[in-house]
C-alpha atoms as a PDB file:
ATOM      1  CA  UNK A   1       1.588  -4.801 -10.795  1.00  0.00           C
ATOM      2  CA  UNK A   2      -0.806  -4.233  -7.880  1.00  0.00           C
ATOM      3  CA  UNK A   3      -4.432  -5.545  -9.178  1.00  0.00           C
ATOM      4  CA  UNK A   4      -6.774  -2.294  -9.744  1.00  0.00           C
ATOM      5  CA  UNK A   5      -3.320   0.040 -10.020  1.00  0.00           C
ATOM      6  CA  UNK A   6      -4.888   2.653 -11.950  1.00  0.00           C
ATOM      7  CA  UNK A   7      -7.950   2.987  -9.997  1.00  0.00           C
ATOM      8  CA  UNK A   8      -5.567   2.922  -6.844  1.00  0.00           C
ATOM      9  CA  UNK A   9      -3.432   5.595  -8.380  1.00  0.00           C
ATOM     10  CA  UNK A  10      -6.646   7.799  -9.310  1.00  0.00           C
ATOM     11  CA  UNK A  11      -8.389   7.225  -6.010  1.00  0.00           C
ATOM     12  CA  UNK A  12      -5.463   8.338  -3.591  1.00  0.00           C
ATOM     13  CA  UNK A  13      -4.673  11.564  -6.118  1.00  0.00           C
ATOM     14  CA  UNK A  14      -7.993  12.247  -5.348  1.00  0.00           C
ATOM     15  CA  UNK A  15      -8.046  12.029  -1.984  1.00  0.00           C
ATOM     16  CA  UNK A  16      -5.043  14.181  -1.315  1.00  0.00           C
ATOM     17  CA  UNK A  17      -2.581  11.727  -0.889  1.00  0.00           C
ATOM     18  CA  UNK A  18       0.959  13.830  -2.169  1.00  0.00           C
ATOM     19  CA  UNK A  19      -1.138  17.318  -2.175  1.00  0.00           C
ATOM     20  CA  UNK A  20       1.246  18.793   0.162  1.00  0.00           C
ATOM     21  CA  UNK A  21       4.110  17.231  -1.504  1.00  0.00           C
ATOM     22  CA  UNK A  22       6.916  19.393  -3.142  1.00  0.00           C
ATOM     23  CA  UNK A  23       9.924  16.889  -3.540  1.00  0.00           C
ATOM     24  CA  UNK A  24       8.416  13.441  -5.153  1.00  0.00           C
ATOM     25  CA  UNK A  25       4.719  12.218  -6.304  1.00  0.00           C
ATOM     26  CA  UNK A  26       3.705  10.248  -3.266  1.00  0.00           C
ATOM     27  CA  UNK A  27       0.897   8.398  -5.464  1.00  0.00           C
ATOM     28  CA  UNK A  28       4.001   7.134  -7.353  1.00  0.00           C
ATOM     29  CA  UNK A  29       5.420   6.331  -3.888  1.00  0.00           C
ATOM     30  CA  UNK A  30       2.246   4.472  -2.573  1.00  0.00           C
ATOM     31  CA  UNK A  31       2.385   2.344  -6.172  1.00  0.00           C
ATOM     32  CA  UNK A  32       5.952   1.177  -5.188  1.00  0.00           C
ATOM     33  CA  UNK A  33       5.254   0.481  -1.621  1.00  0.00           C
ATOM     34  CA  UNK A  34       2.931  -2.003  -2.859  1.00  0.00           C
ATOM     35  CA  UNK A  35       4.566  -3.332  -5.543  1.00  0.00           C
ATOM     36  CA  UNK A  36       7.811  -4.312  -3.203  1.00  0.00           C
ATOM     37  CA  UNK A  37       4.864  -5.622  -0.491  1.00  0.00           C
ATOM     38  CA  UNK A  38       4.287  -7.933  -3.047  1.00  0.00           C
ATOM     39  CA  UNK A  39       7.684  -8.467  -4.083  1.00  0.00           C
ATOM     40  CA  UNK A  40       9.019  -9.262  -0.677  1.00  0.00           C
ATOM     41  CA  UNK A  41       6.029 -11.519   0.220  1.00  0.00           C
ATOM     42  CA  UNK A  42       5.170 -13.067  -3.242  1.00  0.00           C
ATOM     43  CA  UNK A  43       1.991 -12.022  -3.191  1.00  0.00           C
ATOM     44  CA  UNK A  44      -0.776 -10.032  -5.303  1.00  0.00           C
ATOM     45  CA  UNK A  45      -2.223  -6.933  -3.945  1.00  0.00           C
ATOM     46  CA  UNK A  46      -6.323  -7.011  -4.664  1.00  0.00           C
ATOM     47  CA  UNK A  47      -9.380  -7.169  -2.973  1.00  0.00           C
ATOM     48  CA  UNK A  48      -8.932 -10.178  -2.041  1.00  0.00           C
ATOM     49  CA  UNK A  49      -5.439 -10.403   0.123  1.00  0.00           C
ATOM     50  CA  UNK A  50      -5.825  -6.484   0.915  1.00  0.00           C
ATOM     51  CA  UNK A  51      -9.350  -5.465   2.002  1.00  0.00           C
ATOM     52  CA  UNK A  52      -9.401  -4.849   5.930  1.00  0.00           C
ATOM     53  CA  UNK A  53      -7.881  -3.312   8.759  1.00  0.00           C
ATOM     54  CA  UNK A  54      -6.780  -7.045   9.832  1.00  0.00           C
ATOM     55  CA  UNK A  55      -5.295  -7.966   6.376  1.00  0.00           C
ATOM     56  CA  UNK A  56      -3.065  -4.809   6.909  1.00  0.00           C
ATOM     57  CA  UNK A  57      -2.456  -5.864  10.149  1.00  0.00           C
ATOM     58  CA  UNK A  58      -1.373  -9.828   9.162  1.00  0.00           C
ATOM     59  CA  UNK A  59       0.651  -8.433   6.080  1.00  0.00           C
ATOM     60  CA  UNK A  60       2.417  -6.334   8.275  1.00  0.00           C
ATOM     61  CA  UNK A  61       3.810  -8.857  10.866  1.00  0.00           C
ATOM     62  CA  UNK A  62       4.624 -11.172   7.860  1.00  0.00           C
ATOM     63  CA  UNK A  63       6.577  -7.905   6.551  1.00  0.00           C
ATOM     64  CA  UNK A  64       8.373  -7.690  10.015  1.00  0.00           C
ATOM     65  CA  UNK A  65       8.891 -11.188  10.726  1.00  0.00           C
ATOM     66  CA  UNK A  66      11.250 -11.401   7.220  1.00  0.00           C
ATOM     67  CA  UNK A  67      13.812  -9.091   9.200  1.00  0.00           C
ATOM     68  CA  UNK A  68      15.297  -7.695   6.586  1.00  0.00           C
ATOM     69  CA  UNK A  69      13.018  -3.829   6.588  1.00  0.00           C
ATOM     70  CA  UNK A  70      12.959  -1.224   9.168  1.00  0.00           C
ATOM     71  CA  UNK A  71       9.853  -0.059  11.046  1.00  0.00           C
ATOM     72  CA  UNK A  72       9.682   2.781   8.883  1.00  0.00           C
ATOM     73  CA  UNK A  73       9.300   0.896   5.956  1.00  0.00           C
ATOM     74  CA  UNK A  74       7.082  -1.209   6.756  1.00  0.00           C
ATOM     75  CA  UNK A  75       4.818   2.107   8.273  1.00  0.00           C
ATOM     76  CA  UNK A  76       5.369   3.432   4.725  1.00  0.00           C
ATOM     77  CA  UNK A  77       3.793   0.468   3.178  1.00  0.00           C
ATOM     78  CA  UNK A  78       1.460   0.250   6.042  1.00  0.00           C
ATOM     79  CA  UNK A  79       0.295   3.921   4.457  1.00  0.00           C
ATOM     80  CA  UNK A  80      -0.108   2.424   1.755  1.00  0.00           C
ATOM     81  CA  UNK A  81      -1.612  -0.351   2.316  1.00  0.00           C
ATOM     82  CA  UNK A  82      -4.714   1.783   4.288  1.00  0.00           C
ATOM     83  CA  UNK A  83      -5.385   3.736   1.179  1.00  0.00           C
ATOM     84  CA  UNK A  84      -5.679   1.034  -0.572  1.00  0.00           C
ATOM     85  CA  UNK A  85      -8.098  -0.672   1.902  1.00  0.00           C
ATOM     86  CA  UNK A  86      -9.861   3.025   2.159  1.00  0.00           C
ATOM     87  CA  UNK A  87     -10.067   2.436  -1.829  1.00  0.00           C
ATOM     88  CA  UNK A  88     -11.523  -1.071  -1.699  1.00  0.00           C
ATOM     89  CA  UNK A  89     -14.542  -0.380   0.536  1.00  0.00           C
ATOM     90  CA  UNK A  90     -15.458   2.601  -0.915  1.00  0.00           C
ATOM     91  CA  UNK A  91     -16.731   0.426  -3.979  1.00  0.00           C
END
């Protein structure tokens, strides 16, 4: 579980993320992308290892350099990886 998860999932709900979606909860979504960012890089998501514009950036080559998800993925995660940065510095 992503550190802060419920804050996270309050946050982006808040901040329209999934408004305009009819077909799945995209806060759900956002929650998952994270959790496999973590999975696939045995990591923790907090505001620690996920507070910047660079961390996103560094996270994101690691993601690509494991060749094993496709650009779209990792922009997924990337999503949500900048709402969760948008998140952290709002504190």
């Amino acid at each position: 579980m992503i550190q802060h998860q419920y804050k996270y999932e309050k946050y982006i709900k808040a901040n329209g993320v999934g408004s305009n979606d009819n077909v799945a909860d995209s806060s759900k979504s956002y929650i998952s992308y994270l959790n496999s960012v973590q999975k696939h890089l045995e990591m923790t998501i907090d505001e620690k290892t996920l507070s910047t514009e660079n961390d996103i950036g560094n996270i994101s080559v690691r993601l690509t350099s494991l060749n094993k998800l496709s650009a779209k993925t990792i922009k997924n995660y990337g999503s949500a990886m900048k709402q969760y940065v948008a998140m952290v510095t709002s504190w």
